[in-house]
Structures are given as C-alpha cells and as structure tokens.
C-alpha atoms as a PDB file:
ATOM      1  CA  UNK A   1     122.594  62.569  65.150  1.00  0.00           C
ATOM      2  CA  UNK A   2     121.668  64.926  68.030  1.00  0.00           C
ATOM      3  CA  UNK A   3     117.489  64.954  66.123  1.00  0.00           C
ATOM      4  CA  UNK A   4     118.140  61.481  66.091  1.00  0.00           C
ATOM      5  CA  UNK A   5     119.165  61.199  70.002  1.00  0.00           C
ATOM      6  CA  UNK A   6     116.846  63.709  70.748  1.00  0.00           C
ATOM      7  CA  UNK A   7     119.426  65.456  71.982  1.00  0.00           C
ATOM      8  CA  UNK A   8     120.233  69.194  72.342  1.00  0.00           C
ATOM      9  CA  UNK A   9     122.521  71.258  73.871  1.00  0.00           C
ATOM     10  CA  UNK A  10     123.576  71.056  77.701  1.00  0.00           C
ATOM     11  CA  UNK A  11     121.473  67.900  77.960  1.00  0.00           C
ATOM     12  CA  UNK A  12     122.800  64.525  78.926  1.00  0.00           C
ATOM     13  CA  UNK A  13     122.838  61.754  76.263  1.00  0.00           C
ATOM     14  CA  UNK A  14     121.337  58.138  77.296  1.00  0.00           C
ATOM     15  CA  UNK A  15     123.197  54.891  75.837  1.00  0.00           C
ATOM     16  CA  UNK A  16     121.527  52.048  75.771  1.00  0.00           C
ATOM     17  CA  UNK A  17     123.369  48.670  74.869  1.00  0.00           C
ATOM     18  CA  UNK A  18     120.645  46.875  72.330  1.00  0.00           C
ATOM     19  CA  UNK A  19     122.719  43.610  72.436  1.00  0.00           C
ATOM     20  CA  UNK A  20     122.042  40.653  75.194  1.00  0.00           C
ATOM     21  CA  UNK A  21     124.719  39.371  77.301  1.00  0.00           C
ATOM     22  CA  UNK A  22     127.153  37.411  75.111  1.00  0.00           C
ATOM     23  CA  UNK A  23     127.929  33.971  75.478  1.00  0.00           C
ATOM     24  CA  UNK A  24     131.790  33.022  75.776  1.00  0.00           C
ATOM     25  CA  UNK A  25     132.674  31.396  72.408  1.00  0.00           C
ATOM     26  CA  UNK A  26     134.877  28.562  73.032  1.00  0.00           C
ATOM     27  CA  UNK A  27     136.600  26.641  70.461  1.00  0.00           C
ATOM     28  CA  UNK A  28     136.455  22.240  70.376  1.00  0.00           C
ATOM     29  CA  UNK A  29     140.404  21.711  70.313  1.00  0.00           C
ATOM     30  CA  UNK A  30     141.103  18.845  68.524  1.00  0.00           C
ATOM     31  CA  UNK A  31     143.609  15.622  70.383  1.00  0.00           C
ATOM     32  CA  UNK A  32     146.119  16.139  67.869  1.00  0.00           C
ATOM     33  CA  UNK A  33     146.325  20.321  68.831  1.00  0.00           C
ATOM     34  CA  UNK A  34     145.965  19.108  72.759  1.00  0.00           C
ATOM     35  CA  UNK A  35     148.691  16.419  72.704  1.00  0.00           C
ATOM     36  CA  UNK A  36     151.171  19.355  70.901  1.00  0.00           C
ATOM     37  CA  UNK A  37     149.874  22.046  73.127  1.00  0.00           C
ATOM     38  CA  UNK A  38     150.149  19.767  76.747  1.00  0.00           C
ATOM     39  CA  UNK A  39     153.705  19.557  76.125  1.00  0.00           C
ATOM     40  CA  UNK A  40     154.958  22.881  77.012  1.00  0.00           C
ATOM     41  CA  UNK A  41     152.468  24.419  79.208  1.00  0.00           C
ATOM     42  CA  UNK A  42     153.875  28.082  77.834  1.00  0.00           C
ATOM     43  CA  UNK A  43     152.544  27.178  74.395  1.00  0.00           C
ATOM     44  CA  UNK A  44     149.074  26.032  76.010  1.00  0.00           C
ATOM     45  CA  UNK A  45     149.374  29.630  77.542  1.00  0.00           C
ATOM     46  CA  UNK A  46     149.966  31.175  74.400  1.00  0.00           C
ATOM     47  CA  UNK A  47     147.177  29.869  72.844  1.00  0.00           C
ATOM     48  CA  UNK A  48     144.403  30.617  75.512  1.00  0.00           C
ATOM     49  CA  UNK A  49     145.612  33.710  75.240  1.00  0.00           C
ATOM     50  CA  UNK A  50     144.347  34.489  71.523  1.00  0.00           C
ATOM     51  CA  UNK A  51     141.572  36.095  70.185  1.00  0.00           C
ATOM     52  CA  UNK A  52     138.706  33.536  69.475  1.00  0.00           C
ATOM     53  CA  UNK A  53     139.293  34.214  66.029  1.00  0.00           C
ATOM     54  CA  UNK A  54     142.761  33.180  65.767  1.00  0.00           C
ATOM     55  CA  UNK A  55     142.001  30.201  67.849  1.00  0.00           C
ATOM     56  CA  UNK A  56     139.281  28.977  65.367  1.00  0.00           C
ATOM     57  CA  UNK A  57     141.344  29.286  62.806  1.00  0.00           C
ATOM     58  CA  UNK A  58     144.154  27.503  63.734  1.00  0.00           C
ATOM     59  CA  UNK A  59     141.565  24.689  64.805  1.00  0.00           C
ATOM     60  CA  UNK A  60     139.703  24.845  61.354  1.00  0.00           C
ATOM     61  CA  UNK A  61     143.295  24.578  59.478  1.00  0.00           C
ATOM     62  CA  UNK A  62     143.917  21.828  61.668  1.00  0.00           C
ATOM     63  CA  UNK A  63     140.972  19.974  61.080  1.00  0.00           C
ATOM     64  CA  UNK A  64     140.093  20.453  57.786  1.00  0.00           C
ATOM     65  CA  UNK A  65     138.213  17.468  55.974  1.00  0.00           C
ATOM     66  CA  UNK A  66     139.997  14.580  53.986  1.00  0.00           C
ATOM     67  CA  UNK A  67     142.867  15.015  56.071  1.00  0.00           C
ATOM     68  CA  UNK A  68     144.609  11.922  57.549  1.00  0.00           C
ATOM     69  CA  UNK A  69     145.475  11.656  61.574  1.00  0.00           C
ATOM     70  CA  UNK A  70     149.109  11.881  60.751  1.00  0.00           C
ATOM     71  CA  UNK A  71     148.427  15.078  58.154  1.00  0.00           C
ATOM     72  CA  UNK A  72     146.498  17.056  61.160  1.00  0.00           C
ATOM     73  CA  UNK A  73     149.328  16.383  62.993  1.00  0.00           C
ATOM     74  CA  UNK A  74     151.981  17.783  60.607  1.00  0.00           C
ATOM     75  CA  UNK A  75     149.316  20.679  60.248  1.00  0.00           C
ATOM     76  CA  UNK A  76     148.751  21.570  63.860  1.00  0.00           C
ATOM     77  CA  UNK A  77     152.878  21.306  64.509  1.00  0.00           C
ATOM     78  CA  UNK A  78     152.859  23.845  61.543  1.00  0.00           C
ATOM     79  CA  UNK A  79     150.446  26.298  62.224  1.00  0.00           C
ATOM     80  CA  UNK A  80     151.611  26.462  65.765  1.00  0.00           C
ATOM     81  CA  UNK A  81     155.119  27.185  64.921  1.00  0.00           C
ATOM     82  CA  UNK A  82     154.189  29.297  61.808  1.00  0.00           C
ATOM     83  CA  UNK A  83     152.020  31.746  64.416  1.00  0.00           C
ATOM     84  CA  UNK A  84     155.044  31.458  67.794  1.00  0.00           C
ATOM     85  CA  UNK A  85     157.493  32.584  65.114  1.00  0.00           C
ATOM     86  CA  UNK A  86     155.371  35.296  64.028  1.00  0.00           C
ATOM     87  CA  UNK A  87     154.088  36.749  67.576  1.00  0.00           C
ATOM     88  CA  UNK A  88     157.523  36.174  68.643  1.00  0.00           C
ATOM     89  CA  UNK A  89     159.711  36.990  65.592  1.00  0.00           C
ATOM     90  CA  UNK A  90     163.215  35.138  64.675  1.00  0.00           C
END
C-alpha cells in the first residue's frame, strides 16, 4: 500500500474522497403508512429516525404489488409493530 500511496516513511499521506457529494435518499411513504404513522407523533419519530434502508423496506413490504388498500393496511400496522417490538423489546 505505501508503493501504492507513494508513500514512505515520516511523510504525510494525502486522502482524497473520489465520490461526489451524495444526494439525501428519501423514501415516497405511502397514505396508508402516513395515516398509521400521524397518529402518534412518537412513532412518526421513530421512523425518521431509521436508516434509509430500513425505511425502504418497510415501505416496499408495504406496498408490494397485487395487494388490496385494506391488505397494505394490515401490512403497514404489521410491520410497524413487528419492528417497535423489536427496537423496543417486550
């Protein structure tokens, strides 16, 4: 690595970041997630508060095709609870 860096012994090594500025990845929540998540603000909290990752898939569970309005529903309600009980235990 030092060849590499060009580096050597009592010199100072240069970083250089090759990646742009990143763009903040924000998930599309769908009304059935919003209309659970507006009715306790600390639950809207909670999930602002995870990763992008975890966010998206919650959403994508949610919203998966050939799923009925009242069957996204049932799925957000569940998913939600399913990932409170386990950041939060019994």
């Amino acid at each position: 690595m030092q060849a590499g860096g060009h580096a050597s012994e009592g010199t100072t090594a240069e970083f250089v970041s090759r990646t742009g500025p990143t763009k903040k990845r924000v998930v599309t929540v769908p009304a059935e997630l919003k209309r659970i998540l507006a009715e306790d603000r600390s639950l809207l909290r909670w999930f602002e508060a995870l990763s992008y990752s975890i966010r998206k898939w919650l959403v994508d569970s949610v919203t998966q095709p050939k799923k009925s309005a009242a069957a996204r529903v049932r799925a957000a309600a569940e998913q939600v609870g399913e990932q409170l009980f386990f950041c939060h235990g019994s």
